[in-house]
C-alpha atoms as a PDB file:
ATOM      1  CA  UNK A   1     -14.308  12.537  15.178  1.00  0.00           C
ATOM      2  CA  UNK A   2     -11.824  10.048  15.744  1.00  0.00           C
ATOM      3  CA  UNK A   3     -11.848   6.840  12.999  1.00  0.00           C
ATOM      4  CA  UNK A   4      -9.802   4.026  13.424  1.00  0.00           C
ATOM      5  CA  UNK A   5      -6.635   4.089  11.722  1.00  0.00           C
ATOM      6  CA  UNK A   6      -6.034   0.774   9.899  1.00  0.00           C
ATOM      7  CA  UNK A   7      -9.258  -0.536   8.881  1.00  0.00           C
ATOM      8  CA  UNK A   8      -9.594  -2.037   5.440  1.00  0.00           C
ATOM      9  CA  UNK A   9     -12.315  -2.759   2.539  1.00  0.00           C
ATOM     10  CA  UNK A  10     -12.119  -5.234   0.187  1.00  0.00           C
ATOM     11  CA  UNK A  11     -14.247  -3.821  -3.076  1.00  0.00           C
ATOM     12  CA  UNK A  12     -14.974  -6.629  -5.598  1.00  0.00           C
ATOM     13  CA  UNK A  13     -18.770  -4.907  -6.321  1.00  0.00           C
ATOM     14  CA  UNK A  14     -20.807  -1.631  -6.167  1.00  0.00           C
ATOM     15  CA  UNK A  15     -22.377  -3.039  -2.911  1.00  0.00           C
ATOM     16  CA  UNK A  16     -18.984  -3.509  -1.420  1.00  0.00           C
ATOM     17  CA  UNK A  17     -18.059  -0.072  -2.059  1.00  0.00           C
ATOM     18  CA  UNK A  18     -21.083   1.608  -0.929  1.00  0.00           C
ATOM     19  CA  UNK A  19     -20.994  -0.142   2.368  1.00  0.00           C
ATOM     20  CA  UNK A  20     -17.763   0.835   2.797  1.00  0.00           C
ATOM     21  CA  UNK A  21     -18.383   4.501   1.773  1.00  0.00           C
ATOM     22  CA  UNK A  22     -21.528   4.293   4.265  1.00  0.00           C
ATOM     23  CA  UNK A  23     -19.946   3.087   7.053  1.00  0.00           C
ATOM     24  CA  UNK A  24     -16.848   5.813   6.589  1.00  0.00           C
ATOM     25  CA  UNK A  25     -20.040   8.248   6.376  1.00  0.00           C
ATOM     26  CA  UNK A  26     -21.223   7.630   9.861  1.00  0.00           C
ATOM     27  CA  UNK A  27     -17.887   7.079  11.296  1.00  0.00           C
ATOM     28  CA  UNK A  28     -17.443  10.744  10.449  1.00  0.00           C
ATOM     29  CA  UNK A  29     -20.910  11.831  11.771  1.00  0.00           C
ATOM     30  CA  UNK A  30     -22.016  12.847   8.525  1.00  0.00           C
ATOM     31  CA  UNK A  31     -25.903  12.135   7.295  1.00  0.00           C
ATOM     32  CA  UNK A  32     -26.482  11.587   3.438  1.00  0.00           C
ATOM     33  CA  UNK A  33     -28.092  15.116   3.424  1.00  0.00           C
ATOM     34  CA  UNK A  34     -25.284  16.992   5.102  1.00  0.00           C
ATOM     35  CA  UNK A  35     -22.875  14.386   2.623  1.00  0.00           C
ATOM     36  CA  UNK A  36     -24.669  15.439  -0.977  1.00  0.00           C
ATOM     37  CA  UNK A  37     -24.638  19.313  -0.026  1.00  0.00           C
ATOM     38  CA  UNK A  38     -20.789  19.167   0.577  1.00  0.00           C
ATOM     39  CA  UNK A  39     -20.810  17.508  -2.612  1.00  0.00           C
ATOM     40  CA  UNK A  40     -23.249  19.156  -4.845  1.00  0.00           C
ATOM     41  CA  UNK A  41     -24.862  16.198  -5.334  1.00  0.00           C
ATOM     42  CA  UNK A  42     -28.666  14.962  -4.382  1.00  0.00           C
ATOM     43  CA  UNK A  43     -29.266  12.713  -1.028  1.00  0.00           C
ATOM     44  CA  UNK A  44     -30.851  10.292  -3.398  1.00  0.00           C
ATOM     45  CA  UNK A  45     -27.586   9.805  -4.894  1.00  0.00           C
ATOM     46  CA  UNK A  46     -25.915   8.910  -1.816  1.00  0.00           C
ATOM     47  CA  UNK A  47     -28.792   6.477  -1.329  1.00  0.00           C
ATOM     48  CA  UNK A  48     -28.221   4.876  -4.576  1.00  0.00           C
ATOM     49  CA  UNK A  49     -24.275   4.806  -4.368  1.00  0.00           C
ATOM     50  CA  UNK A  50     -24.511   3.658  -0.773  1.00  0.00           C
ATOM     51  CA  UNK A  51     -27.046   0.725  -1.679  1.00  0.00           C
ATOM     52  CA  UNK A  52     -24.664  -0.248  -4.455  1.00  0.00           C
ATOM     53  CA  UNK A  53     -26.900   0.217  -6.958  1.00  0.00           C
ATOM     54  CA  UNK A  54     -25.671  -0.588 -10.313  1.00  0.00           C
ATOM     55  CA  UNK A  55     -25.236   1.463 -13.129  1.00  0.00           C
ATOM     56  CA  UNK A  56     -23.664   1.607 -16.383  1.00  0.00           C
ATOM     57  CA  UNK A  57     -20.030   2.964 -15.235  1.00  0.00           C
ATOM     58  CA  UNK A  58     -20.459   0.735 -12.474  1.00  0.00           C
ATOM     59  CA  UNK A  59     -20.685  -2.212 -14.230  1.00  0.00           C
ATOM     60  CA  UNK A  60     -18.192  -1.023 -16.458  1.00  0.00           C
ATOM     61  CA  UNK A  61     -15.805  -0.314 -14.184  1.00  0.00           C
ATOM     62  CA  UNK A  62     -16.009  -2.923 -12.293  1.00  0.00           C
ATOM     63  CA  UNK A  63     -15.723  -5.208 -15.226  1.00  0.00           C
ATOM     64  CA  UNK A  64     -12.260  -3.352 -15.835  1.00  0.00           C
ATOM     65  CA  UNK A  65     -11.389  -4.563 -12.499  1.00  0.00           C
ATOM     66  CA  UNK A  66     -12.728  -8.346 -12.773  1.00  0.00           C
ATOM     67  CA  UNK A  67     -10.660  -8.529 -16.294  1.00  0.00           C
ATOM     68  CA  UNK A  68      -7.356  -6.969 -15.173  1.00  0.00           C
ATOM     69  CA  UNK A  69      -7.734  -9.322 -11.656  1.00  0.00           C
ATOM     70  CA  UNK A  70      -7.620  -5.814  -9.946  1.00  0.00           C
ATOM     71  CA  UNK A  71      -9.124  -5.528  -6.458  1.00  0.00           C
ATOM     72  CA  UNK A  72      -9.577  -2.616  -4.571  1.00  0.00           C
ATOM     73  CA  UNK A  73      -8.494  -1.824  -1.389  1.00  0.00           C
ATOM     74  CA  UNK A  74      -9.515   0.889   1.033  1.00  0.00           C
ATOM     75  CA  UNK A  75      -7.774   2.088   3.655  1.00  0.00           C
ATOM     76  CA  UNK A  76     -10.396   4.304   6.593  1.00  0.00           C
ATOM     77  CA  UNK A  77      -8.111   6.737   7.921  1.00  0.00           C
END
């Protein structure tokens, strides 16, 4: 599938990430089922990650981020 090639993500938060990781998701056709088994990981997971749910090295990391002014960006290829 086809994505287009210069669209970008700002990721401040969990939520911003998982929406981006989401959308990237169904941009490449891919349900949170057929996502988890090509990661060995359980769809509920990819719920939780998708929702931006927090968690401890979630709120860690991001933390990291907020204290070292770091922002993420992601590029969709």
């Amino acid at each position: 599938m086809e994505t287009t090639p210069h669209a970008w993500a700002w990721v401040t938060r969990p939520a911003d990430l998982g929406a981006f990781l989401r959308d990237r998701r169904l941009q490449r056709g891919l349900t949170q089922a057929e996502l988890a088994d090509e990661l060995g990981i359980s769809r509920r997971y990819v719920v939780e990650i998708e929702q931006g749910k927090p968690s401890l090295y979630t709120d860690r990391l991001f933390a990291v981020l907020r204290e070292l002014d770091i922002v993420l960006k992601a590029e969709q290829r």
